[in-house]
N, C-alpha and C. Protein backbone atom coordinates (compact mmCIF):
# COMPACT_ATOMS: atom_id res chain seq x y z
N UNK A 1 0.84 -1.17 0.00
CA UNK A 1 0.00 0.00 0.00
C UNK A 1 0.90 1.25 0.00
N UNK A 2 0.48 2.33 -0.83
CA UNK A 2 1.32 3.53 -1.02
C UNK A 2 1.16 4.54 0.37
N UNK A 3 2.19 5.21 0.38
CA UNK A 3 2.24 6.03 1.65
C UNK A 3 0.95 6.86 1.52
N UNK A 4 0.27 7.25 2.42
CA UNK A 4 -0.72 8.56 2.06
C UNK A 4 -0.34 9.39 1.91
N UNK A 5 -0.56 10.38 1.56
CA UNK A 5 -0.20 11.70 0.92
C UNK A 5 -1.10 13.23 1.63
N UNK A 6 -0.54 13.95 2.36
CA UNK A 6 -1.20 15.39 3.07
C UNK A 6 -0.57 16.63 2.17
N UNK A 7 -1.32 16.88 2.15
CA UNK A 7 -0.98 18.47 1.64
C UNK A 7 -1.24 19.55 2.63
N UNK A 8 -1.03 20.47 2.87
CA UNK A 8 -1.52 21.90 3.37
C UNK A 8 -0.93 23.05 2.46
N UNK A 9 -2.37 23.82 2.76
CA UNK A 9 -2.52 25.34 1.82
C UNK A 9 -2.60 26.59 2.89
N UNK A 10 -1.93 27.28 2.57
CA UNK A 10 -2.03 28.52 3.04
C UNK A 10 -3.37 29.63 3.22
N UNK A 11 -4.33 29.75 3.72
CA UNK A 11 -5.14 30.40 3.76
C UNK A 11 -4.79 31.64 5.27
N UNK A 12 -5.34 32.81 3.91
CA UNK A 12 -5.68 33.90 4.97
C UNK A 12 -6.82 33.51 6.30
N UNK A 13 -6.61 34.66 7.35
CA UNK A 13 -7.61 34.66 8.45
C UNK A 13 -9.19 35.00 7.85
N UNK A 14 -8.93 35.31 6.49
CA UNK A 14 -10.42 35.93 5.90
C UNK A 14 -10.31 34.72 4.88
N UNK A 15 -12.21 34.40 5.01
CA UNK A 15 -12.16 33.56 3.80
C UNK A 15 -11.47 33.31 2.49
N UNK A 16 -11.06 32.24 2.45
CA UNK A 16 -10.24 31.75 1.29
C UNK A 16 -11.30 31.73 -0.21
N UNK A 17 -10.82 32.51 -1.22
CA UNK A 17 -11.54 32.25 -1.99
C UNK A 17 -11.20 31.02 -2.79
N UNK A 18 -12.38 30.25 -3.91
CA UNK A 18 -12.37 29.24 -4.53
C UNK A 18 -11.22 29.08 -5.62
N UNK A 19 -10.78 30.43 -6.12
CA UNK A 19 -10.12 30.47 -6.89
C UNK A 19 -8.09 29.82 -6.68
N UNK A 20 -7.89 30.55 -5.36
CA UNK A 20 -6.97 30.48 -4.74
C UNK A 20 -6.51 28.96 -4.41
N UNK A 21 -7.66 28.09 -3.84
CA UNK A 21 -8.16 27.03 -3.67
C UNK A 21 -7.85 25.85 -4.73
N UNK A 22 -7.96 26.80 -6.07
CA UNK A 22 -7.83 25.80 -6.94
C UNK A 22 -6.31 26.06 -7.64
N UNK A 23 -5.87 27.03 -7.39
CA UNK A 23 -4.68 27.36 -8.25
C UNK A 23 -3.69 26.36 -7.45
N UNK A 24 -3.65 25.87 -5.54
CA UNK A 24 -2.90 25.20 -4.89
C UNK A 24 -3.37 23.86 -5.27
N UNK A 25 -4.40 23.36 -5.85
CA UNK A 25 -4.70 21.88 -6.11
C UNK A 25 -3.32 21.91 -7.61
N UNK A 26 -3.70 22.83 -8.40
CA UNK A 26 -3.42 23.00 -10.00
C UNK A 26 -1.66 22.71 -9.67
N UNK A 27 -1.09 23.23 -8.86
CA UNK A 27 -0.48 23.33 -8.24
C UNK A 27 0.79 21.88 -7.74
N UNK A 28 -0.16 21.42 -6.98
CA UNK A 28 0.00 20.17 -5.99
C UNK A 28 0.45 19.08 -7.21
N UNK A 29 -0.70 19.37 -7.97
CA UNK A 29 -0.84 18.42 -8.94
C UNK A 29 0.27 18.31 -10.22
N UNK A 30 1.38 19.44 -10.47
CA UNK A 30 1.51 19.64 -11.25
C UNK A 30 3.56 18.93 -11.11
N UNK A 31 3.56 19.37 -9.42
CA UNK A 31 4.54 18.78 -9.23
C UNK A 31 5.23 17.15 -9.31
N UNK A 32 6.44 17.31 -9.76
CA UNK A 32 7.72 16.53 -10.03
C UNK A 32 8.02 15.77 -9.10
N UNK A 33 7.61 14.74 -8.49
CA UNK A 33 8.45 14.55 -7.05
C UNK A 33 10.10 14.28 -7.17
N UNK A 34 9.84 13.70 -8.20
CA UNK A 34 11.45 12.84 -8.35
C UNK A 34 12.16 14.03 -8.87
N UNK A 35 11.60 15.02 -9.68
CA UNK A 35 12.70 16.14 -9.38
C UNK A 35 13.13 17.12 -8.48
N UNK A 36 11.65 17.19 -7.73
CA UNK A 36 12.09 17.92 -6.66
C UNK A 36 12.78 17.33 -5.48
N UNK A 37 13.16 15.95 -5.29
CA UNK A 37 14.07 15.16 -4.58
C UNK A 37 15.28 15.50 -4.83
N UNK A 38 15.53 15.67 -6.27
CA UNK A 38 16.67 15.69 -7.12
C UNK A 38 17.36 16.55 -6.49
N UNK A 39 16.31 17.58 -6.75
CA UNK A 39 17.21 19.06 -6.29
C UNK A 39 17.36 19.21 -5.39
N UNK A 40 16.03 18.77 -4.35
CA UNK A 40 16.32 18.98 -2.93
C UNK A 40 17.69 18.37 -2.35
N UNK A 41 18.04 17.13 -3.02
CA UNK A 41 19.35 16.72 -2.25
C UNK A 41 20.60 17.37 -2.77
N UNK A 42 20.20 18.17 -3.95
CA UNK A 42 21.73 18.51 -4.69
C UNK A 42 21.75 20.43 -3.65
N UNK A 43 20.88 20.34 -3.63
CA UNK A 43 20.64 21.81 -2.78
C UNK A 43 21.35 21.42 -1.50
N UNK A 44 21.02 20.27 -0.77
CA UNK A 44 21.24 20.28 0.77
C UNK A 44 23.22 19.54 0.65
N UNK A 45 23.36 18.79 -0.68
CA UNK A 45 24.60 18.67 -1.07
C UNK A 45 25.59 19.64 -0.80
N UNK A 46 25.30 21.02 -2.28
CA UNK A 46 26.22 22.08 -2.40
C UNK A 46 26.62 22.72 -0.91
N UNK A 47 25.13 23.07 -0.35
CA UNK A 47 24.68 23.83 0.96
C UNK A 47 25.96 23.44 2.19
N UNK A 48 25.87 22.19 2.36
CA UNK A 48 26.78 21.62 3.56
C UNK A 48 28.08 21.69 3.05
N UNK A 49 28.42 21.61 1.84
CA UNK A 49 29.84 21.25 1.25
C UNK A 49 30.18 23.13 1.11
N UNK A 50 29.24 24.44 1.20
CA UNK A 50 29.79 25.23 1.02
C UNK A 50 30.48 25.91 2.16
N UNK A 51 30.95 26.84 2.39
CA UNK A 51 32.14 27.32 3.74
C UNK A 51 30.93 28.80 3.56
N UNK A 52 30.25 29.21 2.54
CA UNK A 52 29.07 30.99 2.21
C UNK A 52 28.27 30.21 1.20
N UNK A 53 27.27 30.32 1.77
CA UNK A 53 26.13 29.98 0.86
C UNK A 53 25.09 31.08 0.83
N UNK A 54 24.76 31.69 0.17
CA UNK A 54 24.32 32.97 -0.21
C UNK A 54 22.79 32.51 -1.14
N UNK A 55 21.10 32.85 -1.13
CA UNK A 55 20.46 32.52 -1.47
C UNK A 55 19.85 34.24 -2.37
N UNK A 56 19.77 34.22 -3.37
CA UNK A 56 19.38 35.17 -3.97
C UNK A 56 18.26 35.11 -5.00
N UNK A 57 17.17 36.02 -5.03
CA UNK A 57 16.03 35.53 -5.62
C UNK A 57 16.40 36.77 -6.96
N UNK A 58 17.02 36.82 -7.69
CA UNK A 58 17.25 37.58 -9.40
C UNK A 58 15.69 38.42 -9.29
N UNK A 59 14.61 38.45 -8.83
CA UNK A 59 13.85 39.79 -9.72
C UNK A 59 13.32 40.14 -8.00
N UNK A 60 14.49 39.98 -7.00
CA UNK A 60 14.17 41.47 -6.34
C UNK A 60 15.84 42.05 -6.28
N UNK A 61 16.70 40.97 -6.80
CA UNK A 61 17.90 41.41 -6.18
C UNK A 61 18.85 42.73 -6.79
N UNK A 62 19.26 43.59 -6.26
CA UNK A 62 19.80 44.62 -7.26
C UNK A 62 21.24 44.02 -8.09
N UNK A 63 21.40 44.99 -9.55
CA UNK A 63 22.05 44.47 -9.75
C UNK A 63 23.68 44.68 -9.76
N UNK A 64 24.49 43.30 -9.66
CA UNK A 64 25.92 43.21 -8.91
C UNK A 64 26.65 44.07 -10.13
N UNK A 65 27.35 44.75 -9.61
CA UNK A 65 28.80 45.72 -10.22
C UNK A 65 29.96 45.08 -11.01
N UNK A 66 29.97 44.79 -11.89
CA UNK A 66 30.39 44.45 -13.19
C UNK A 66 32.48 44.30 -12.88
N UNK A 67 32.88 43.32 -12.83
CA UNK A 67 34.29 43.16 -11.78
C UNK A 67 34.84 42.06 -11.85
């Protein structure tokens, strides 16, 4: 028998609308497991093996000085 499977969604203190509701199923559903394993271990790989590990998200980060 396969493991069961839980999800949880984020809902505001104010009703959750239907829409929102469905974009986290659309969502749930859409994901990779075996890739997101992938990465997750190559992430927690680099992460421990680095001495500065620095996490930067490109469209808030300003941009670095040309050097």
């Amino acid at each position: 028998m396969p493991p069961s499977a839980r999800a949880a969604i984020a809902c505001n203190s104010t009703p959750t609308p239907w829409e929102a509701i469905r974009h986290f199923v659309r969502v749930v559903e859409e994901t990779a497991p075996v890739a997101q394993q992938q990465f997750t271990d190559r992430f927690f790989d680099v992460g421990e093996a680095a001495e500065h590990l620095e996490l930067v998200d490109p469209a808030y980060a300003p941009p670095r000085a040309a050097g």
